[in-house]
N, C-alpha and C. Protein backbone atom coordinates (compact mmCIF):
# COMPACT_ATOMS: atom_id res chain seq x y z
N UNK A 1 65.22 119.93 112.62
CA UNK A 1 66.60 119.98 112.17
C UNK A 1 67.56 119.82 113.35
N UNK A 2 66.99 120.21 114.62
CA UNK A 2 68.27 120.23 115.51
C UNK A 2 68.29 118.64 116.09
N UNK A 3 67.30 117.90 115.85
CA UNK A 3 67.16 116.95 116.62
C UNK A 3 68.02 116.05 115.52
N UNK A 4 67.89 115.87 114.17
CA UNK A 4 69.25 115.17 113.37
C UNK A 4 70.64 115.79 113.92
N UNK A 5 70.66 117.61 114.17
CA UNK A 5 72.41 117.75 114.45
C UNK A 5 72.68 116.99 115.58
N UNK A 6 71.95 116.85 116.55
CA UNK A 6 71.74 116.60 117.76
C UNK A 6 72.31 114.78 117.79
N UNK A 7 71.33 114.15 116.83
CA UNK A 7 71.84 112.79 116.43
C UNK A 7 73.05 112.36 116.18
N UNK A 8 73.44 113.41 114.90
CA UNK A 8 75.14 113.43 114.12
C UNK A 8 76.03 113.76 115.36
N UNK A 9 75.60 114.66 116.27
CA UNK A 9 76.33 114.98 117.26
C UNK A 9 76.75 113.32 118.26
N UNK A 10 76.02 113.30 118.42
CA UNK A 10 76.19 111.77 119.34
C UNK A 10 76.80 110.82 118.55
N UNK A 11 76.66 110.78 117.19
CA UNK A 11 77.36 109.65 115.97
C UNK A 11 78.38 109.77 116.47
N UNK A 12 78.96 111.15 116.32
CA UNK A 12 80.54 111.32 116.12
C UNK A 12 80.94 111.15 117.69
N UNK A 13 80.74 111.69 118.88
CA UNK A 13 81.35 111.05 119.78
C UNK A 13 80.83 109.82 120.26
N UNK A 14 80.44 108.89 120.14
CA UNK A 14 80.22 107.44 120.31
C UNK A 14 81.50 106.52 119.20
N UNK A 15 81.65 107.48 117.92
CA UNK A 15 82.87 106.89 117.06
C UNK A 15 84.06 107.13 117.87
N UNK A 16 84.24 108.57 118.10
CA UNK A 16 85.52 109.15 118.80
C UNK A 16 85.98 107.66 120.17
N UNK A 17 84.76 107.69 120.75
CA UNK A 17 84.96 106.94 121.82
C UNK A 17 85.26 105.32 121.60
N UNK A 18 84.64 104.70 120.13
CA UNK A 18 84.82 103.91 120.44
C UNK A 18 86.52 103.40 119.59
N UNK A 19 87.20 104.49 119.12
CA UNK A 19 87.82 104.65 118.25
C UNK A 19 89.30 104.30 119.50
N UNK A 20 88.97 105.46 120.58
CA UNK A 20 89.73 105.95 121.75
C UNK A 20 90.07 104.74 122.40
N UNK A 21 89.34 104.16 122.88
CA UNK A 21 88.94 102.59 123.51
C UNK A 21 89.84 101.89 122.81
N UNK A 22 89.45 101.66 121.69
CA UNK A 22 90.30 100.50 120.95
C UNK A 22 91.68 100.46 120.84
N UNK A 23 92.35 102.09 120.63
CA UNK A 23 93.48 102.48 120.84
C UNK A 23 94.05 102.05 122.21
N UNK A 24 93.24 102.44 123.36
CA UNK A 24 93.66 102.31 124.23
C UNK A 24 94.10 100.78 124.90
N UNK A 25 93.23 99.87 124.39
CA UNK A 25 93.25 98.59 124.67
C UNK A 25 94.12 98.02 123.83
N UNK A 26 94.49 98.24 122.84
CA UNK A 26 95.80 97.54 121.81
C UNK A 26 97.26 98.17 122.89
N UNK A 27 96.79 99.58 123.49
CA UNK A 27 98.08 99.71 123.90
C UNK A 27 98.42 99.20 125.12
N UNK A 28 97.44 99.28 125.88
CA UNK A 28 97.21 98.03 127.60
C UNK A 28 97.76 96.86 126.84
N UNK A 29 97.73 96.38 125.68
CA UNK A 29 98.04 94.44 125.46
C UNK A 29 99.96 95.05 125.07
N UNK A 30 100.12 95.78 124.35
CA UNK A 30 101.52 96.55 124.35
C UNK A 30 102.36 96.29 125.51
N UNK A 31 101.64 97.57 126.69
CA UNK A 31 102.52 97.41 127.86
C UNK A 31 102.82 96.08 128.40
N UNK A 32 101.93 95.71 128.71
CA UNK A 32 101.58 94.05 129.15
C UNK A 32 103.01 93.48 128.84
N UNK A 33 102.50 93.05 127.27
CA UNK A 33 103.78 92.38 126.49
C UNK A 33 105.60 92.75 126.90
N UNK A 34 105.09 94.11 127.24
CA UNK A 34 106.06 94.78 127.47
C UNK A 34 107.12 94.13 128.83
N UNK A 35 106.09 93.84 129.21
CA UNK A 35 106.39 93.40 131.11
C UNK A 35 106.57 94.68 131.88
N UNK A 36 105.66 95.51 131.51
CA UNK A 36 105.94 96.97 132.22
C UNK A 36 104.61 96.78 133.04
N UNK A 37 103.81 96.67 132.70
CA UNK A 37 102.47 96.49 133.98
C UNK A 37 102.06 94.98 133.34
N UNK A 38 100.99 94.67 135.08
CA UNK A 38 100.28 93.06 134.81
C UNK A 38 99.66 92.89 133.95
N UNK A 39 99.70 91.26 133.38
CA UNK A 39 98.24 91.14 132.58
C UNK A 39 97.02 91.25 132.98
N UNK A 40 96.18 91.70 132.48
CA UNK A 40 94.46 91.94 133.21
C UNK A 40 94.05 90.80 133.10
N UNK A 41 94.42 89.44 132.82
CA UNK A 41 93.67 88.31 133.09
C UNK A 41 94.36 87.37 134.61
N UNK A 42 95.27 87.34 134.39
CA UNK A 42 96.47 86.56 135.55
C UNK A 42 96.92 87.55 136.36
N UNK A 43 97.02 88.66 136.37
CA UNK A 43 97.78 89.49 137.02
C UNK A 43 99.07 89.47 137.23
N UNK A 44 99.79 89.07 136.13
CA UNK A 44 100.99 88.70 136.48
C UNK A 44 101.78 89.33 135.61
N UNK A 45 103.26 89.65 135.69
CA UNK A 45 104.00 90.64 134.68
C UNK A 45 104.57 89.51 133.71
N UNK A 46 104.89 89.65 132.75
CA UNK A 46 104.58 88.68 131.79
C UNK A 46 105.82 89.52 130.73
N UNK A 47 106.53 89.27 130.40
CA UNK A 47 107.26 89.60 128.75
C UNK A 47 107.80 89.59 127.53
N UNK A 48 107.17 89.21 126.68
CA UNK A 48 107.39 88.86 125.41
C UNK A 48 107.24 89.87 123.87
N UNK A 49 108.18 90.02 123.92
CA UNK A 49 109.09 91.36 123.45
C UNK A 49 108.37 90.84 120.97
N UNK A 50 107.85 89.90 121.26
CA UNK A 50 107.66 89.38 120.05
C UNK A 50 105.99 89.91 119.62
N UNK A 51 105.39 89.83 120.93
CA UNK A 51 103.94 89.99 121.12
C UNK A 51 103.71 91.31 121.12
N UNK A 52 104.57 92.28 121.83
CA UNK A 52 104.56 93.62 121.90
C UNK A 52 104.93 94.34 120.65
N UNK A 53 105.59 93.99 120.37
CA UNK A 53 106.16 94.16 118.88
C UNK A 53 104.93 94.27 117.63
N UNK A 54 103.99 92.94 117.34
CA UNK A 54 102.73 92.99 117.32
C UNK A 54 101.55 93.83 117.58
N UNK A 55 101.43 94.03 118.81
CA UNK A 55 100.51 94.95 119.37
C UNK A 55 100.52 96.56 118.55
N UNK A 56 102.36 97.09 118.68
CA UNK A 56 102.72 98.39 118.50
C UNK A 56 102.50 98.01 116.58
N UNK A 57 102.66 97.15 116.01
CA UNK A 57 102.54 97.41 114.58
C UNK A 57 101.11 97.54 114.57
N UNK A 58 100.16 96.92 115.27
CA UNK A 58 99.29 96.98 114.48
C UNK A 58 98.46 98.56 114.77
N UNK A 59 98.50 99.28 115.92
CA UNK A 59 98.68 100.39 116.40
C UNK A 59 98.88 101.26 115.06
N UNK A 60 100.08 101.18 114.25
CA UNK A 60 100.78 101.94 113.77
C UNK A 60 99.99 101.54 112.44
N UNK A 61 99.33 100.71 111.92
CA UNK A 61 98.55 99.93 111.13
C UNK A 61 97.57 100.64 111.12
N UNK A 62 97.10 100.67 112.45
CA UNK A 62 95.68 101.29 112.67
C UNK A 62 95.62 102.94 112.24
N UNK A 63 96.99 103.39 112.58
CA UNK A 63 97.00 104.61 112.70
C UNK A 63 96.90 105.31 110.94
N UNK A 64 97.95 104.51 109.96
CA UNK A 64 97.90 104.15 109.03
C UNK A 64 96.93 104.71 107.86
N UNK A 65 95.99 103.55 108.25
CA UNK A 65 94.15 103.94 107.79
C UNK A 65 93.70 104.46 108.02
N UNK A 66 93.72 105.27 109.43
CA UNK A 66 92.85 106.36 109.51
C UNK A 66 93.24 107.45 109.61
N UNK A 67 94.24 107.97 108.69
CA UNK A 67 95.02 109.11 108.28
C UNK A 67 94.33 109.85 107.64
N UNK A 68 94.11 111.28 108.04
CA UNK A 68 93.12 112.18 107.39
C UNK A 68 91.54 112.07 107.71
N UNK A 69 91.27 110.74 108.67
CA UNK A 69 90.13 110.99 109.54
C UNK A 69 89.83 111.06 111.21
N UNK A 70 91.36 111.08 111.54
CA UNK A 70 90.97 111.40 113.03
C UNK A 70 90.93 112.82 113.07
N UNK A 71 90.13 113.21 114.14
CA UNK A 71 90.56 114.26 114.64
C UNK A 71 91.29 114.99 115.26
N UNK A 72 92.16 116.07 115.55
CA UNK A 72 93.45 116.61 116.45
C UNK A 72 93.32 115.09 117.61
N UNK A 73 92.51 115.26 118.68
CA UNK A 73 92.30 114.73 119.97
C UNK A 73 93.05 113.28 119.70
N UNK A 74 92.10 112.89 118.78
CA UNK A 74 92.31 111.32 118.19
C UNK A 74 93.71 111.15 117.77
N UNK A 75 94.03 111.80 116.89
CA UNK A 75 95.49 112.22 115.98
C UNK A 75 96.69 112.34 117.09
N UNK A 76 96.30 112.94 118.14
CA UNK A 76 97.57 113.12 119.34
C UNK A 76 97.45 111.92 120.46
N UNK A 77 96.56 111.67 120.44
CA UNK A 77 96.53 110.61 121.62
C UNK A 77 97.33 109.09 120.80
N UNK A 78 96.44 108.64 119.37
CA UNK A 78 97.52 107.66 118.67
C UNK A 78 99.04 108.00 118.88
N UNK A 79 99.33 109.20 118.24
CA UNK A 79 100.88 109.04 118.00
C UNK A 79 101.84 109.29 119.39
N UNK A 80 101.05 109.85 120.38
CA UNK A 80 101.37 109.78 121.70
C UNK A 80 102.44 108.44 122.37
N UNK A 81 100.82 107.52 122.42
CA UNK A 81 101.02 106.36 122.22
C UNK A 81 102.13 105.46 121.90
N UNK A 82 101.89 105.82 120.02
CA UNK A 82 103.09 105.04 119.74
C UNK A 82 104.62 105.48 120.11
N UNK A 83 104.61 106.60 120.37
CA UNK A 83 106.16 107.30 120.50
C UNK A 83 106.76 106.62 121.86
N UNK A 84 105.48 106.63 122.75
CA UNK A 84 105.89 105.80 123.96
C UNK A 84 106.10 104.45 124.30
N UNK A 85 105.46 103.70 123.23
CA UNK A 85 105.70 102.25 123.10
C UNK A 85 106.82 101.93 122.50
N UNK A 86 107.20 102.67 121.65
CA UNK A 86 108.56 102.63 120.34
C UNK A 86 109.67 103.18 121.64
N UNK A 87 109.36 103.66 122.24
CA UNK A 87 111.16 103.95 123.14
C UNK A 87 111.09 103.04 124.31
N UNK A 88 109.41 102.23 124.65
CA UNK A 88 109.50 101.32 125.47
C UNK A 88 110.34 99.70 124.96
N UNK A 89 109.56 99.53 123.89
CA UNK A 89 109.98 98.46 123.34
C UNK A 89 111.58 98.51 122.57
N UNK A 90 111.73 99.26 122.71
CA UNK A 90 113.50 100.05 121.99
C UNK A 90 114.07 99.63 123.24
N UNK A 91 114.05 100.30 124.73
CA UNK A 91 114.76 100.15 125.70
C UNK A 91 114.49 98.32 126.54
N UNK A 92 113.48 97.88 126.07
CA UNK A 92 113.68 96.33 126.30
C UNK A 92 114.16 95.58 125.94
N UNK A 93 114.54 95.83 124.53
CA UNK A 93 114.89 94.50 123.52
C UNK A 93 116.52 94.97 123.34
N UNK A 94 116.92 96.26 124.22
CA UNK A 94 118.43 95.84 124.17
C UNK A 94 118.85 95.47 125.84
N UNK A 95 118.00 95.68 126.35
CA UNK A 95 118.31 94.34 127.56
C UNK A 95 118.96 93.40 127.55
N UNK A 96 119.56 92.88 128.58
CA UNK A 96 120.39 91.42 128.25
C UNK A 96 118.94 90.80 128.76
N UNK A 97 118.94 88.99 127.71
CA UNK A 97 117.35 88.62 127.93
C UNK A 97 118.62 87.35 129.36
N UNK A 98 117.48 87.59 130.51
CA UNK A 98 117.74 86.61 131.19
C UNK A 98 117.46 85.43 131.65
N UNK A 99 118.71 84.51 131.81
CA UNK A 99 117.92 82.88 131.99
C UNK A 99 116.95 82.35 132.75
């Protein structure tokens, strides 16, 4: 018996993790977009306020569906997230855009 809890045990953090990850990487393509840090392919700051925009919906998409199955950890780190992308992308897009 302990060697199934033992199993279920590892299920659930291998989900947590790969759950965490994914979050985390929608929000790295966010900032990016953002022109707040480089892209991880070019290294270059990059900003397109249309793409980021994208990124943070689908975030919020994601977050969405899995309402009532994250856990606290999971549950605070998403909305973390988005609160910080939503006042990032808020304080860019009233920028003056320059030529």
């Amino acid at each position: 018996m302990s060697d199934e809890l033992e199993k279920e045990k590892n299920k659930v953090n291998e989900e947590e993790l790969s759950f965490l990850s994914l979050v985390y990487s929608l929000s790295q393509a966010a900032w990016s977009w953002l022109g707040k840090q480089a892209h991880p392919v070019n290294n270059q700051v990059q900003k397109d306020l249309k793409q980021a925009r994208s990124m943070i919906d689908m975030l919020r998409m994601l977050q969405k569906k899995t309402q009532g199955n994250l856990n606290p950890k999971e549950q605070q780190m998403i909305e973390g997230i988005l609160a910080d992308l939503e006042l990032n992308y808020v304080e860019e897009s009233s920028k003056p855009v320059s030529s």
